[in-house]
Protein backbone atom coordinates (compact mmCIF):
# COMPACT_ATOMS: atom_id res chain seq x y z
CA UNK A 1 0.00 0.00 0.00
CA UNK A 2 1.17 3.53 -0.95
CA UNK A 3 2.03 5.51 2.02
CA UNK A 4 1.05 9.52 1.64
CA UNK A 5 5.11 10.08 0.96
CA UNK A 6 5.18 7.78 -1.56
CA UNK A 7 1.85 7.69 -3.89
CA UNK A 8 2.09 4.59 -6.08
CA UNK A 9 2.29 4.79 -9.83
CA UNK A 10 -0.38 4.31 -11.71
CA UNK A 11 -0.31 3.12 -15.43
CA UNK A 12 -3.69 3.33 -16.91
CA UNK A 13 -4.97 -0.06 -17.56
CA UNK A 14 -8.79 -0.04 -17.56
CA UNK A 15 -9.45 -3.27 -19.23
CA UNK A 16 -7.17 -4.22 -15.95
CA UNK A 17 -9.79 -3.01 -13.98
CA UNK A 18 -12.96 -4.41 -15.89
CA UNK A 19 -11.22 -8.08 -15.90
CA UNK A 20 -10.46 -7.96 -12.38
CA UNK A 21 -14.10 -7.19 -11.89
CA UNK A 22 -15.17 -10.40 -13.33
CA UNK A 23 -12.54 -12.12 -11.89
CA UNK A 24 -13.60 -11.02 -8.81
CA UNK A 25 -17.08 -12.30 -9.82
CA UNK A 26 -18.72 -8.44 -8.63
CA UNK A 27 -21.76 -7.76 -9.79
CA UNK A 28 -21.39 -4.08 -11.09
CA UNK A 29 -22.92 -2.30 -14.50
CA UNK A 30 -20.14 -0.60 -16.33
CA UNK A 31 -21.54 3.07 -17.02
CA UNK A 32 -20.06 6.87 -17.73
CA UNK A 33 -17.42 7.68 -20.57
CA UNK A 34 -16.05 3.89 -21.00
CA UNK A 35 -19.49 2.51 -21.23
CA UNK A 36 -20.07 5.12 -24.49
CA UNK A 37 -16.94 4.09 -25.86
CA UNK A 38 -17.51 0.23 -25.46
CA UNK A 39 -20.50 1.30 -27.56
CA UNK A 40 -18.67 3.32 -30.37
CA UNK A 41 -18.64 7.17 -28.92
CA UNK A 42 -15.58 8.45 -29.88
CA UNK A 43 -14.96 10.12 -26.51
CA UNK A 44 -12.16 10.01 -24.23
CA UNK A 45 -11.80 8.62 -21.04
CA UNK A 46 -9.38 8.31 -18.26
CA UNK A 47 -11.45 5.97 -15.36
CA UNK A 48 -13.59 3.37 -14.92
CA UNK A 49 -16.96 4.26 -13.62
CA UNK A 50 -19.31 0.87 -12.12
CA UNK A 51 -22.61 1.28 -10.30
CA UNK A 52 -22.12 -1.83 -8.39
CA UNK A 53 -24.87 -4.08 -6.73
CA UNK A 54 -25.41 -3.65 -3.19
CA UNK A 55 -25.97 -7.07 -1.45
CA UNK A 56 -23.39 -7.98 1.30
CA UNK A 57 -22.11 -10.77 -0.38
CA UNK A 58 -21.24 -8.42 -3.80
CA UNK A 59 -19.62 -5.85 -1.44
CA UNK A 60 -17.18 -8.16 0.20
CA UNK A 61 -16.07 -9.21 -3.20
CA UNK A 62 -15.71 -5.87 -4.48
CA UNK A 63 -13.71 -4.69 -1.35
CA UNK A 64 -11.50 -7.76 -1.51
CA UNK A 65 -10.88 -7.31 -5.66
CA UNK A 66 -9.91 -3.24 -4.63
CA UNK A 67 -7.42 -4.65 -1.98
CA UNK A 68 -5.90 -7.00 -4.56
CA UNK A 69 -5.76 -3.74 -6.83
CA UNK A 70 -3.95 -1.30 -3.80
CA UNK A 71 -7.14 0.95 -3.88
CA UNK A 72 -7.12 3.87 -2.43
CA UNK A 73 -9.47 6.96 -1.69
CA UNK A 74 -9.01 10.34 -4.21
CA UNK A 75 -8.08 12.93 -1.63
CA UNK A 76 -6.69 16.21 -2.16
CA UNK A 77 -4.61 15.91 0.33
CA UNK A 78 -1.80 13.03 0.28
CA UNK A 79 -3.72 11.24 3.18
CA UNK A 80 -4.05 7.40 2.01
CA UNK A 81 -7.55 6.04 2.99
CA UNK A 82 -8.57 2.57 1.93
CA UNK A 83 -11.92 1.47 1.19
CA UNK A 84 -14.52 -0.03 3.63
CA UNK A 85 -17.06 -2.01 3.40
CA UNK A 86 -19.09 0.95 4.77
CA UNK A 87 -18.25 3.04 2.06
CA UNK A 88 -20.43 0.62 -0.56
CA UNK A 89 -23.52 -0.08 1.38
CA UNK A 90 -24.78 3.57 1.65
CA UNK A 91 -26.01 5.63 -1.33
CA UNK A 92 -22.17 7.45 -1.96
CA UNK A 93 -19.47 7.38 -4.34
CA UNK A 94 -16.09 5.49 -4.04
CA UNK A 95 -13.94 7.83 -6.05
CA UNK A 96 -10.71 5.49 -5.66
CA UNK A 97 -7.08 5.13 -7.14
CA UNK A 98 -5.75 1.92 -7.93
CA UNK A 99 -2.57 0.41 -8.97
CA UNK A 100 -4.16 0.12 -12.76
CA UNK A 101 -5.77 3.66 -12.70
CA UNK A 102 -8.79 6.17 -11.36
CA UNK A 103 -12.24 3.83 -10.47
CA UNK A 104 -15.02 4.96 -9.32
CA UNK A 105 -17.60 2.71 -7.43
CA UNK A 106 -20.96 4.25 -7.26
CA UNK A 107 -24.01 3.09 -5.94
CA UNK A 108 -26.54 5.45 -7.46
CA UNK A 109 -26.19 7.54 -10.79
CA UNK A 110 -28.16 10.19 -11.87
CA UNK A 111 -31.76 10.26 -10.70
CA UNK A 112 -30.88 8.39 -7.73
CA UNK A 113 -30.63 5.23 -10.00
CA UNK A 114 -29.03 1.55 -8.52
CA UNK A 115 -27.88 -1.21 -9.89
CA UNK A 116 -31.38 -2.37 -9.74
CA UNK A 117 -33.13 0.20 -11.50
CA UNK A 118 -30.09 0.17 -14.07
CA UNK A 119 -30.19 -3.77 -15.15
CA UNK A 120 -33.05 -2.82 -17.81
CA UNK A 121 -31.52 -0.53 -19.74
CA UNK A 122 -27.99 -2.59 -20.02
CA UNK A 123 -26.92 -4.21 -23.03
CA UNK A 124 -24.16 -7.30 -22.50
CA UNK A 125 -20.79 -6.66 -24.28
CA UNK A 126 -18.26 -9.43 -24.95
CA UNK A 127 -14.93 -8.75 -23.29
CA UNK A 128 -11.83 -11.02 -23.13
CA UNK A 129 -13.94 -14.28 -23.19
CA UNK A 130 -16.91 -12.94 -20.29
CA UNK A 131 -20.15 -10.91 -20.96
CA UNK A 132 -20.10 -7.32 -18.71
CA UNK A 133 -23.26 -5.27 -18.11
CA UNK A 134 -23.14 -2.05 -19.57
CA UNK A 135 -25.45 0.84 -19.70
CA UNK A 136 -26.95 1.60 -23.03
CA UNK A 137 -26.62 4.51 -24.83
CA UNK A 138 -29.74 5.40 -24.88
CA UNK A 139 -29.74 5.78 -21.03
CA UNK A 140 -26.93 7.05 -20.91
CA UNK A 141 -28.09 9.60 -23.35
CA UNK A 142 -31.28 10.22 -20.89
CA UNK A 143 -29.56 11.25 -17.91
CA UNK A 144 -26.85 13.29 -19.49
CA UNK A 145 -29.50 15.43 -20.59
CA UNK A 146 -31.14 15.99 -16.96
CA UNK A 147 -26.92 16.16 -15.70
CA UNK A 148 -25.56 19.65 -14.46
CA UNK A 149 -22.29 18.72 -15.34
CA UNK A 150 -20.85 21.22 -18.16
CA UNK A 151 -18.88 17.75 -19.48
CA UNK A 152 -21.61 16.21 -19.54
CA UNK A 153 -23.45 18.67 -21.49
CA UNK A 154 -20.41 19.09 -23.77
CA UNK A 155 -20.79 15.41 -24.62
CA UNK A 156 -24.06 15.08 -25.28
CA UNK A 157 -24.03 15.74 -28.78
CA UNK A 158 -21.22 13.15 -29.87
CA UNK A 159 -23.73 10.83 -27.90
CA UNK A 160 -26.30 11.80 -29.68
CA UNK A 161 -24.67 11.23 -32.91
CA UNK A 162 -23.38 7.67 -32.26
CA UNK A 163 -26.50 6.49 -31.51
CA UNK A 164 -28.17 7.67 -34.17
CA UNK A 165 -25.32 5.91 -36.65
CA UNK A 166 -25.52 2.95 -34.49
CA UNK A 167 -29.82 2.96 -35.14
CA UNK A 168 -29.15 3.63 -38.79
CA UNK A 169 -26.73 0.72 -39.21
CA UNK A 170 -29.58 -1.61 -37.54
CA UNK A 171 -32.16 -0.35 -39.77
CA UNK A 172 -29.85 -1.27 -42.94
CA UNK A 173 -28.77 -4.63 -41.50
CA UNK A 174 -32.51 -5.31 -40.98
CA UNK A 175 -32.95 -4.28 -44.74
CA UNK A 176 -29.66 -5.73 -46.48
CA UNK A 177 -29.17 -8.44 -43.89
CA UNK A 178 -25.15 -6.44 -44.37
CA UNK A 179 -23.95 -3.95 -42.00
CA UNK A 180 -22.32 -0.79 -44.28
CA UNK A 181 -19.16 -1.35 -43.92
CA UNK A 182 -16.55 -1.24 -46.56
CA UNK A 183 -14.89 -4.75 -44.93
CA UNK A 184 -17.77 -6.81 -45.41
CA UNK A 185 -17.29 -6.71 -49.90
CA UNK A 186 -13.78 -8.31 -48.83
């Protein structure tokens, strides 16, 4: 563990993070900037963002995966604070630092929505051999617009625009039984 004189280095390795995760076998719904790019938004993103599921059981996985991982609490100051399991039960944010780079664990997103509320509007993405929850676009999309966040509002177009490609590309698949892409006449 870091100590606050010496702050571990952290290369940024999300897919680190994600497989971990499953490793870990945590129940958690991938959301924020990775779960657009999973998706195709060309946006950039520098953490991992989960809501993660609440039950006891999920929690003492997840805090046992984060100890494997050196996790830490973001603090202005250089004080190191590790997670406890206190700090996933309530309705807060985890915003954490970990030997593979920024995560944040949060148990409610915009609109006061859990893991539970989430699970509808997830779609499962293949990664590394496992299937991980991740928030739709379309969702995603939803609360961005309600969001106070300026980066959020920034964002909202690109959103906007990938989905709409990503519906259009459905709609000729549908028609063509192709997607149209220039790979698929080779």
């Amino acid at each position: 563990m870091p100590t606050s004189k010496n702050r571990m280095r952290t290369d940024i390795d999300l897919s680190a993070v994600l497989e971990g995760l499953i490793k870990a076998d945590v129940k958690f719904i991938l959301v924020g900037g990775l779960a657009a790019v999973v998706q195709g938004a060309p946006v950039t993103t520098m953490d991992v963002d989960i809501v993660h599921q609440r039950t006891a059981e999920n929690i003492v996985k997840l805090l046992s995966f984060l100890k494997s991982i050196d996790s830490y609490h973001r603090r202005p100051d250089n004080k190191i604070i590790e997670p406890t399991e206190q700090d996933f039960s309530g309705e807060g944010h985890a915003l954490l630092s970990t030997r593979f780079g920024p995560l944040d664990v949060l148990a409610v997103i915009e609109e006061g929505k859990t893991y539970d509320n989430l699970l509808e509007h997830t779609v499962e993405i293949e990664f590394r051999g496992n299937t991980i929850k991740v928030l739709d676009l379309r969702m995603i999309i939803e609360l961005k617009r309600s969001s106070k966040d300026p980066k959020d509002k920034q964002r909202l177009p690109v959103l906007e625009e990938t989905l709409r490609q990503l519906q259009g590309m459905v709609v000729d698949y549908i028609k063509t039984g192709q997607t149209n892409n220039n790979n698929d006449n080779k």
